[in-house]
N, C-alpha and C. Protein backbone atom coordinates (compact mmCIF):
# COMPACT_ATOMS: atom_id res chain seq x y z
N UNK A 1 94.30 26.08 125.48
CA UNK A 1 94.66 27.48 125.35
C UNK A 1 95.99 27.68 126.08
N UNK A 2 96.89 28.46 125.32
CA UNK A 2 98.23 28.58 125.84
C UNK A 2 98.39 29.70 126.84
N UNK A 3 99.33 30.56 127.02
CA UNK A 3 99.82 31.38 128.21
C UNK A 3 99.11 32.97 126.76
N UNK A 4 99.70 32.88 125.81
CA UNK A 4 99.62 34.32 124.98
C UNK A 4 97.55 34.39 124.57
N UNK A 5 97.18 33.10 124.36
CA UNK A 5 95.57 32.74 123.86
C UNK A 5 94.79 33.33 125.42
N UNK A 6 95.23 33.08 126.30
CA UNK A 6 94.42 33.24 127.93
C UNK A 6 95.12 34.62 128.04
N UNK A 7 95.96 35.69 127.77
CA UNK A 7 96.45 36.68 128.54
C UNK A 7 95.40 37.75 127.07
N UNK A 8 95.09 37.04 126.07
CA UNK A 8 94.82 37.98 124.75
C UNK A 8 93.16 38.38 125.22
N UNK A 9 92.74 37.07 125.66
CA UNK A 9 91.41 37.03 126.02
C UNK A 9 91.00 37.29 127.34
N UNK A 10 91.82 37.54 127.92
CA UNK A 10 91.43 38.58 129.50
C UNK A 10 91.58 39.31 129.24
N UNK A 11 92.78 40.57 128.41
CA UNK A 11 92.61 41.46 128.19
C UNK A 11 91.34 41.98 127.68
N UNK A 12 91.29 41.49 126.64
CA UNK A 12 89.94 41.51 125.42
C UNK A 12 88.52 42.11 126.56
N UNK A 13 88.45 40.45 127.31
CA UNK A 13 87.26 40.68 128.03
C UNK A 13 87.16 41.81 128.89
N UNK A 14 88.33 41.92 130.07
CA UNK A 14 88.37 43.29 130.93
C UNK A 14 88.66 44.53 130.11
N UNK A 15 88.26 44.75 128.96
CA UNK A 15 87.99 45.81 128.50
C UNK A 15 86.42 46.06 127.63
N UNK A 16 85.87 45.01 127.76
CA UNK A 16 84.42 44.24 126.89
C UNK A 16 84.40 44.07 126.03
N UNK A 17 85.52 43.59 125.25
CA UNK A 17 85.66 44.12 123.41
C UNK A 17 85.56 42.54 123.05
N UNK A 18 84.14 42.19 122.24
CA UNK A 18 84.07 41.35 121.26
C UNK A 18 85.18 40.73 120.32
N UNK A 19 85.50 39.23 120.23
CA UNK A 19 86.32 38.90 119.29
C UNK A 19 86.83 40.04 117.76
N UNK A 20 85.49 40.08 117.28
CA UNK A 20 85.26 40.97 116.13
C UNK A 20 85.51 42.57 116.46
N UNK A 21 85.65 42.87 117.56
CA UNK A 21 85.49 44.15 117.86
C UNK A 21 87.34 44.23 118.21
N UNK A 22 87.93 43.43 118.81
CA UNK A 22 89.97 43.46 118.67
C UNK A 22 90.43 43.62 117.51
N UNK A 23 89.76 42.15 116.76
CA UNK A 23 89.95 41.88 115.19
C UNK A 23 90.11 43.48 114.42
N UNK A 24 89.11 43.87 114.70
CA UNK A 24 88.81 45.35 113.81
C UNK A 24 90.48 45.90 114.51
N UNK A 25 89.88 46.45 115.53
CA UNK A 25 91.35 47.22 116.35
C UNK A 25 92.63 46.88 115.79
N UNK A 26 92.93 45.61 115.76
CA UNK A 26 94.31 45.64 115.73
C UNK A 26 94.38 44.96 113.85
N UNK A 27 93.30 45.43 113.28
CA UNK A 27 93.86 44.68 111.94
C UNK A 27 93.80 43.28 111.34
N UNK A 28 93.15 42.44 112.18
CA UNK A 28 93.17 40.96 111.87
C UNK A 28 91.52 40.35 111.42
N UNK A 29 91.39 39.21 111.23
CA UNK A 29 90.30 39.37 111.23
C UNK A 29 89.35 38.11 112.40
N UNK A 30 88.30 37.92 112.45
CA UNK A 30 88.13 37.85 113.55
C UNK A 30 88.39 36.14 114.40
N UNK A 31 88.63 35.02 112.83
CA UNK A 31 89.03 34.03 113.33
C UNK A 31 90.63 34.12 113.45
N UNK A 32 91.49 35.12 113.46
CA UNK A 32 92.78 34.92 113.56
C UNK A 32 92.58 34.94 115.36
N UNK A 33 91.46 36.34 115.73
CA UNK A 33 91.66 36.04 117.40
C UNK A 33 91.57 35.23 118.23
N UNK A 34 90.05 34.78 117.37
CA UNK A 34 89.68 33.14 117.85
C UNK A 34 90.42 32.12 118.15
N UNK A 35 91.25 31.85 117.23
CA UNK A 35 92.61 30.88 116.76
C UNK A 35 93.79 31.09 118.06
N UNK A 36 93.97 32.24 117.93
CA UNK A 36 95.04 32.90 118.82
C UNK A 36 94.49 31.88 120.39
N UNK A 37 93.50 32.66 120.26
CA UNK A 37 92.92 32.50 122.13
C UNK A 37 92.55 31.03 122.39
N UNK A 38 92.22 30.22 121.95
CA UNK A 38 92.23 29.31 121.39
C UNK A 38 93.60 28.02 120.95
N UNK A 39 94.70 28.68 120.91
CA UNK A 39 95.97 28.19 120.86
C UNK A 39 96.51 27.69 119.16
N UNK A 40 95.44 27.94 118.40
CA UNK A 40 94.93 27.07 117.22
C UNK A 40 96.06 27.69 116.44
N UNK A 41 96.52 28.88 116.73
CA UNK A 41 97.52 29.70 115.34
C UNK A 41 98.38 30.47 116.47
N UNK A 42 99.51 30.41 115.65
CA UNK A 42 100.51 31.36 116.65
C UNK A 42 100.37 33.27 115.85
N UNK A 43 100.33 34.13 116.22
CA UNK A 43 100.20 35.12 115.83
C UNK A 43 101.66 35.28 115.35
N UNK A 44 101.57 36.36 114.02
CA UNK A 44 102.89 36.80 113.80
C UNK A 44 103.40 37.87 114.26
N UNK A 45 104.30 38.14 114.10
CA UNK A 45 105.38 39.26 114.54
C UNK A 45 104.60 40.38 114.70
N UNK A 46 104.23 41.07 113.59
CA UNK A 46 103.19 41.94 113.42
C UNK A 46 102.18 42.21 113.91
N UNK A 47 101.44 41.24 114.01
CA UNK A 47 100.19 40.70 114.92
C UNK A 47 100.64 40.96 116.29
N UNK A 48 101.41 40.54 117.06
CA UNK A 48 101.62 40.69 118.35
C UNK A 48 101.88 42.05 118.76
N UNK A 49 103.11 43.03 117.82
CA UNK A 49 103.02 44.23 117.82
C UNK A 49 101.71 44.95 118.35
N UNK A 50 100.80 44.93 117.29
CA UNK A 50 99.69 45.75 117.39
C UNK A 50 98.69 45.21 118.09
N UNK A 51 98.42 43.77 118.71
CA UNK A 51 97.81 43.57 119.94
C UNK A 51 98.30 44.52 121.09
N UNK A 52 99.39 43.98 121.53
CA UNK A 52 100.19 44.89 122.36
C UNK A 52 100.21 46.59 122.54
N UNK A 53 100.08 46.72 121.44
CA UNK A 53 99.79 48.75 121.18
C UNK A 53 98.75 48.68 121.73
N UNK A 54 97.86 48.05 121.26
CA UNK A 54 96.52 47.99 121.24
C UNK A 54 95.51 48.02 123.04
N UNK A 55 96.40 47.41 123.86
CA UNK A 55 96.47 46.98 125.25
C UNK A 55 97.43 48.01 125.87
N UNK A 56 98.29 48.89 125.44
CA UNK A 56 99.29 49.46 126.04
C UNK A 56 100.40 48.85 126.94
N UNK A 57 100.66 47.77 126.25
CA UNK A 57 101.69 46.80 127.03
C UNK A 57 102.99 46.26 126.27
N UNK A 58 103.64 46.26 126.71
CA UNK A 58 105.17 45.31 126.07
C UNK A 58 104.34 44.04 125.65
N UNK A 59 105.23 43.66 123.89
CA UNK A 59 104.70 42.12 123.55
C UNK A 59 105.17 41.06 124.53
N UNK A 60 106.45 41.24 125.17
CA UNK A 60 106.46 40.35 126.20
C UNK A 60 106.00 39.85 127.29
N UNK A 61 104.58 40.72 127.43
CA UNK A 61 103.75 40.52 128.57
C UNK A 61 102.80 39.44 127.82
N UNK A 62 102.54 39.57 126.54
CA UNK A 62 101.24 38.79 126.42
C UNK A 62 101.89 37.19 126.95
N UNK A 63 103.12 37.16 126.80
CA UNK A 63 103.26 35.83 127.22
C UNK A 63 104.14 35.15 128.39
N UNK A 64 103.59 36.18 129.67
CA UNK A 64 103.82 36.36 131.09
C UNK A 64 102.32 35.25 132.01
N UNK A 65 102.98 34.75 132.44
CA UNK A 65 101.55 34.31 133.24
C UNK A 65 101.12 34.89 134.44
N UNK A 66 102.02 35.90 134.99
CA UNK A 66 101.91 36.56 136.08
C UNK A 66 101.18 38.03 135.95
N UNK A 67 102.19 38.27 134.88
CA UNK A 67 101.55 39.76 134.87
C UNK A 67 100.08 39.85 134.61
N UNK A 68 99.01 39.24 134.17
CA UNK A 68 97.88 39.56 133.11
C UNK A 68 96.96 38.66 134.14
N UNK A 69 97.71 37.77 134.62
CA UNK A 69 96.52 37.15 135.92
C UNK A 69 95.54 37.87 136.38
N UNK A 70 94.09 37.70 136.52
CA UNK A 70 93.26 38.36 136.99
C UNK A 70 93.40 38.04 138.75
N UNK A 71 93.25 39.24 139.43
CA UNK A 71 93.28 39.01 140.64
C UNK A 71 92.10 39.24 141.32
N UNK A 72 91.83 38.11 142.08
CA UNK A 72 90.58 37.73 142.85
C UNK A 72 90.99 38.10 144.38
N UNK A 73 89.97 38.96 144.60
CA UNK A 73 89.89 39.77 146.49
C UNK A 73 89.75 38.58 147.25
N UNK A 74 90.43 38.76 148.48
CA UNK A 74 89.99 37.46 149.04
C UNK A 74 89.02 38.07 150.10
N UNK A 75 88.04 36.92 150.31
CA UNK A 75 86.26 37.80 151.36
C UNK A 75 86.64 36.94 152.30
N UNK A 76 87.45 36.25 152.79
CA UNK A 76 87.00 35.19 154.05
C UNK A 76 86.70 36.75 155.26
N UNK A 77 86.70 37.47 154.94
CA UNK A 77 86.58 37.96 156.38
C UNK A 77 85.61 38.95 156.74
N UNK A 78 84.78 38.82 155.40
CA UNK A 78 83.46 39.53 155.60
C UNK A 78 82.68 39.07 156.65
N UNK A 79 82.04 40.11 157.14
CA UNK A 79 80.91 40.03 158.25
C UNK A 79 78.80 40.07 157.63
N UNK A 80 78.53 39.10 157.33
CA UNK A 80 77.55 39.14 156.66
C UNK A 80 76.47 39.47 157.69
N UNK A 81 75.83 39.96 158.62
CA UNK A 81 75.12 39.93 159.61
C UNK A 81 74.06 41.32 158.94
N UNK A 82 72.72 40.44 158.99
CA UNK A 82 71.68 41.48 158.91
C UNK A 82 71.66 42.16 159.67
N UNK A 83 71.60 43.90 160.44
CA UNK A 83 71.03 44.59 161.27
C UNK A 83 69.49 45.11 161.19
């Protein structure tokens, strides 16, 4: 999976939307997302457009590795102590 297949499918997921359930959204159908996320097909011009609408983001983010990173809290400094 490439940088645009991993940023399509975090989005996707942190919003809960089923392969089939983007597909619908943005017009495609549901193995083009598969493919996409997957690395299997490059999306076209068009396609990226309306992902992007679709997410409220510039197409140039889908293929940012920074921006779309999920960010993980760091706990080292929790205090776990039963009272």
């Amino acid at each position: 999976m490439g940088i645009l297949g991993n940023n399509v499918q975090i989005l996707r997921k942190q919003r809960g939307l089923s392969q089939e359930k983007l597909a619908e959204k943005v017009d495609v159908s549901k193995n083009t997302i598969s493919d996409i996320e997957k690395g299997k097909k490059f999306a076209r011009a068009n396609t990226l457009v309306r992902i992007a609408e679709f997410f409220n983001i510039q197409v140039y983010e889908l293929f940012s590795p920074k921006v779309l990173c999920p960010i993980i809290p760091k706990v080292s400094s929790i205090n776990l102590v039963k009272k």
